[in-house]
Protein backbone atom coordinates (compact mmCIF):
# COMPACT_ATOMS: atom_id res chain seq x y z
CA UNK A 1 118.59 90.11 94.74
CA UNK A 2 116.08 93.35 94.59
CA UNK A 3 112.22 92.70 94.63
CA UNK A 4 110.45 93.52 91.58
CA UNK A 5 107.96 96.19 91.52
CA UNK A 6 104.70 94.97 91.76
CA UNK A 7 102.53 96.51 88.56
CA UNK A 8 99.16 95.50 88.22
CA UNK A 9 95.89 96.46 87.52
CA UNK A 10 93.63 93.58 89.05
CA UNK A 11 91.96 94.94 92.44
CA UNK A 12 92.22 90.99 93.30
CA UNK A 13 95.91 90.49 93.29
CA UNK A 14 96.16 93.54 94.85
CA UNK A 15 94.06 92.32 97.61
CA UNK A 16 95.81 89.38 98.18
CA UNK A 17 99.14 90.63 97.81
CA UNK A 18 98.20 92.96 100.64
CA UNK A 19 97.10 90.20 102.79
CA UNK A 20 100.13 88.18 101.95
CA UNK A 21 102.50 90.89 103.39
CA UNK A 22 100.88 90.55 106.55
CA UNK A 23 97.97 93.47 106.09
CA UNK A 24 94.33 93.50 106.88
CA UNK A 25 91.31 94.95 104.49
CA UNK A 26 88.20 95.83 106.34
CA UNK A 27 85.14 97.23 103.98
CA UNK A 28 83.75 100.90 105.11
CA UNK A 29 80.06 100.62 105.75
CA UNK A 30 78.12 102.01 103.24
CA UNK A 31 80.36 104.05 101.06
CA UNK A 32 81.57 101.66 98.94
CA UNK A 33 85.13 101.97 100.11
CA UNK A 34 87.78 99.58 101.67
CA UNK A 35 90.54 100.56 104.38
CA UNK A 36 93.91 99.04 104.45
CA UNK A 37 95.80 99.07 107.34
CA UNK A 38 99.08 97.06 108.06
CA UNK A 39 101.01 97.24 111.32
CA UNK A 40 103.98 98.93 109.34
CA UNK A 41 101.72 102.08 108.42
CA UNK A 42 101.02 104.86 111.13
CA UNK A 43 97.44 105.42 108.41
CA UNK A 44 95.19 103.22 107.28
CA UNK A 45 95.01 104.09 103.36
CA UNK A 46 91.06 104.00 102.09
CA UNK A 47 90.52 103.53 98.26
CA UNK A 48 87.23 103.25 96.70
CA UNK A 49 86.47 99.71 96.48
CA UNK A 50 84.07 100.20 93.51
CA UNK A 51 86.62 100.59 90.80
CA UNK A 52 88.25 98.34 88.88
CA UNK A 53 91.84 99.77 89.26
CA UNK A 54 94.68 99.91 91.54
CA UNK A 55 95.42 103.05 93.05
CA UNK A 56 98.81 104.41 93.02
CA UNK A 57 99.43 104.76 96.74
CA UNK A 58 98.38 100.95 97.40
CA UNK A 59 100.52 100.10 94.62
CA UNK A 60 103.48 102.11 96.42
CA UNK A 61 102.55 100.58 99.60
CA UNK A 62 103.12 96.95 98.32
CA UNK A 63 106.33 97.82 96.93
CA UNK A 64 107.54 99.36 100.31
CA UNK A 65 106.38 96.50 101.89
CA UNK A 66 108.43 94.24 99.42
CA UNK A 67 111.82 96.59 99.45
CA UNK A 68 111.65 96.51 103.65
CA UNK A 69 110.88 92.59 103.68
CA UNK A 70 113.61 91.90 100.86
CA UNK A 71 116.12 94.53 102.82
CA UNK A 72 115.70 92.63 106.29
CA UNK A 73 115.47 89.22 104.59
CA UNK A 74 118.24 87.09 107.45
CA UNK A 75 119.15 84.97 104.08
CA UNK A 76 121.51 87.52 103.00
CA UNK A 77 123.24 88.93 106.66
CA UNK A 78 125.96 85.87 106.65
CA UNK A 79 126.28 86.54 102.91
């Protein structure tokens, strides 16, 4: 069973999609911006936190996370 690409453009599900996976969103102090940073990722990604979009690169991100968790899933080694 693949994942399905993750396509949306609500900073909120975003967010909590990233914190699902196991990341961590800190804000950056007075520029408006948040980091992301997940212990997967050698680089934190920072998008602007003002906008009311997704970026593309946190979008990849979330599907990367899905494809690794869905490829090392132990529900499908004895299958």
């Amino acid at each position: 069973m693949k994942p399905h690409a993750i396509h949306t453009s609500n900073p909120l599900q975003a967010d909590r999609i990233w914190l699902l996976l196991g990341g961590s969103i800190e804000p950056v102090r007075r520029t408006g911006e948040k980091r992301y940073s997940h212990e997967l990722f050698s680089h934190p990604l920072r998008t602007n936190g003002r906008r009311d979009d997704v970026p593309a690169k946190l979008l990849s991100r979330l599907n990367q996370l899905l494809r690794m968790r869905a490829a090392n899933d132990p529900w499908w080694v004895d299958r």
